[in-house]
Protein backbone atom coordinates (compact mmCIF):
# COMPACT_ATOMS: atom_id res chain seq x y z
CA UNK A 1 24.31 21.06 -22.64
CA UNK A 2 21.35 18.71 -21.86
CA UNK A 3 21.40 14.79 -23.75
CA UNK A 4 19.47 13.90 -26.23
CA UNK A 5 16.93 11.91 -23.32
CA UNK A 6 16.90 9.26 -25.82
CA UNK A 7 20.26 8.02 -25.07
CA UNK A 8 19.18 8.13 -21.39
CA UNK A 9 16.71 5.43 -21.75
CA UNK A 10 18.82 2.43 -20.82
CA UNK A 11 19.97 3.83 -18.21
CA UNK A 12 17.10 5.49 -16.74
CA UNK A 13 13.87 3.20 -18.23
CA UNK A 14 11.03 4.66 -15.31
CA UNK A 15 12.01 8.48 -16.74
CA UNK A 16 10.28 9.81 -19.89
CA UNK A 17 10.49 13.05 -21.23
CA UNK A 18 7.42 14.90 -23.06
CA UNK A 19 8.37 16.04 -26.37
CA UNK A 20 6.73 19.43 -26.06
CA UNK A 21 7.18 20.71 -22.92
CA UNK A 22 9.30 20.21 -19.98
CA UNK A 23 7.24 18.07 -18.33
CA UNK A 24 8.65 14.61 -16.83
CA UNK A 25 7.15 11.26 -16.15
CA UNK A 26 8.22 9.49 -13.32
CA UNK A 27 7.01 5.61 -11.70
CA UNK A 28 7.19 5.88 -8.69
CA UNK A 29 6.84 2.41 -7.13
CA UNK A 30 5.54 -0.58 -6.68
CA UNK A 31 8.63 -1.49 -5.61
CA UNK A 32 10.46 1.83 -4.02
CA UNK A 33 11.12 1.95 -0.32
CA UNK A 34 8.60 4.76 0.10
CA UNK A 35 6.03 3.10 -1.29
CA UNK A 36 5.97 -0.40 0.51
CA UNK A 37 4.78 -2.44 -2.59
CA UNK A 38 1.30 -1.14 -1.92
CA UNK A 39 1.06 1.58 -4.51
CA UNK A 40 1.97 2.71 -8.19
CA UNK A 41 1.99 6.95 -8.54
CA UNK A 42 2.50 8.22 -12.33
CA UNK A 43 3.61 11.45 -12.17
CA UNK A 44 4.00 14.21 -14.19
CA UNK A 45 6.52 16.45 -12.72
CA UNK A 46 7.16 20.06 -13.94
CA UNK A 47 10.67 20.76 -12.16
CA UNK A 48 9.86 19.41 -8.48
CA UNK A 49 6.28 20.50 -8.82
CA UNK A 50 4.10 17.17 -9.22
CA UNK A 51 1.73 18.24 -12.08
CA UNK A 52 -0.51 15.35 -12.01
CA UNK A 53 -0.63 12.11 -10.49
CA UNK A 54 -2.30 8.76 -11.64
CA UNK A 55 -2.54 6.12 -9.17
CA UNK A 56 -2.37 2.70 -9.71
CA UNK A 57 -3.62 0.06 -6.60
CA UNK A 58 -4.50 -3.59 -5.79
CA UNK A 59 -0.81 -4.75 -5.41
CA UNK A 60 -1.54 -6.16 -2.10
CA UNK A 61 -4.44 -8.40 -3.36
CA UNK A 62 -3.43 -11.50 -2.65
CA UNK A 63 -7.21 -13.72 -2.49
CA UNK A 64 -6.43 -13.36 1.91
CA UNK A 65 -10.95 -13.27 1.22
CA UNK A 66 -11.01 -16.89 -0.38
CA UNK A 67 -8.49 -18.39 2.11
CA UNK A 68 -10.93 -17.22 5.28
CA UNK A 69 -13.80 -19.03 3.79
CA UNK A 70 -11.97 -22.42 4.68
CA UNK A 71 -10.89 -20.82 8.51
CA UNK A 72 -12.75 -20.40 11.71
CA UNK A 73 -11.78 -16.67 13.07
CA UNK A 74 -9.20 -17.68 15.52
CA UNK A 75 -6.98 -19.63 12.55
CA UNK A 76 -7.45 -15.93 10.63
CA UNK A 77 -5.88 -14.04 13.05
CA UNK A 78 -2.43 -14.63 11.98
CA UNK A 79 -3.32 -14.42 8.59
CA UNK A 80 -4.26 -10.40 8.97
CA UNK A 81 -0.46 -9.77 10.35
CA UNK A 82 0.70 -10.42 6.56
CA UNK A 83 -1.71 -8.63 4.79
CA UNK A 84 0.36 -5.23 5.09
CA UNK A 85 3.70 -5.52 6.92
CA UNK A 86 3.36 -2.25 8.24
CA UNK A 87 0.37 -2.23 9.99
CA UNK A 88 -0.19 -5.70 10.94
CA UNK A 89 -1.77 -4.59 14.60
CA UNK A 90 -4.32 -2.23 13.05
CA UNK A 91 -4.85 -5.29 10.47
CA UNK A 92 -5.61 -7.87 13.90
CA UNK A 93 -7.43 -5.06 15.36
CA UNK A 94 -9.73 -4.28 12.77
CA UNK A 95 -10.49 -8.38 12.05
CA UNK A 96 -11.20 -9.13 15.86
CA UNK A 97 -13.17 -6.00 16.51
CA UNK A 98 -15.38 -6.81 13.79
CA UNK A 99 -15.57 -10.51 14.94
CA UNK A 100 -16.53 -9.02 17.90
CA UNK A 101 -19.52 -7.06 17.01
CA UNK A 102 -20.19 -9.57 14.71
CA UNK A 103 -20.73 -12.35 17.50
CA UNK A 104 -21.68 -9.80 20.44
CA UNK A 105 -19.17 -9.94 22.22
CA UNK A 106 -18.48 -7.50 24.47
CA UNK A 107 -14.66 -6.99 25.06
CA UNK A 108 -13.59 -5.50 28.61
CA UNK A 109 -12.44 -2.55 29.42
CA UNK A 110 -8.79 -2.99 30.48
CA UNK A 111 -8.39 -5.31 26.82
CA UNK A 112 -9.70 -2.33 25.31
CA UNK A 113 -7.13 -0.23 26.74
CA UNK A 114 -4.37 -2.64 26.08
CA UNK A 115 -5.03 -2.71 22.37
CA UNK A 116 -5.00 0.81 22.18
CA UNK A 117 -1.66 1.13 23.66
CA UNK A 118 -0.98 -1.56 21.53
CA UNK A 119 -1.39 0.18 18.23
């Protein structure tokens, strides 16, 4: 015999139950270890099955945009490592290779190669 969800609540507050069906609604994140602080899922689970799914984003905004104005590109550098903990080469990558074109600057071959190892 199933309990009365209600009673559940304090126990379990990111679980809701659907009154009519047998639907369940699940947060998922921001904070989860799967999800890396980056994302908020809603979902709407029927069993296992994920019935629907409503995202929620712009965790990571933390104004990095309004600190660069105040930086030359070489103090930003270190700045793009914290943006996402994960990914912080593809973060310096993507900065300097746009500073790059940006400027003209043609980057040589065996750096090229090195970043791509790299990431």
């Amino acid at each position: 015999m199933m309990q009365n969800p209600s009673k559940l609540r304090p126990f379990f507050e990111n679980i809701e139950y659907e009154r009519e069906g047998a639907n369940m609604i699940l947060n998922f994140g921001p904070q989860h270890p799967s999800a890396h602080g980056q994302l908020k899922l809603v979902l709407e689970l029927d069993g296992e099955r994920i019935v629907r799914a409503r995202p929620g984003v712009g965790y990571m905004h933390r104004g990095i945009e309004k600190m660069a104005e105040n930086m030359i590109y070489a103090e930003f550098v270190p700045v793009t490592d914290r943006i996402d903990y994960i990914a912080s080469g593809s973060n310096n990558y993507g900065f300097c290779a746009a500073v790059e074109k940006l400027c003209g600057i043609e980057v040589p071959r065996r750096a090229q190669i090195i970043r791509t190892i790299l990431l």
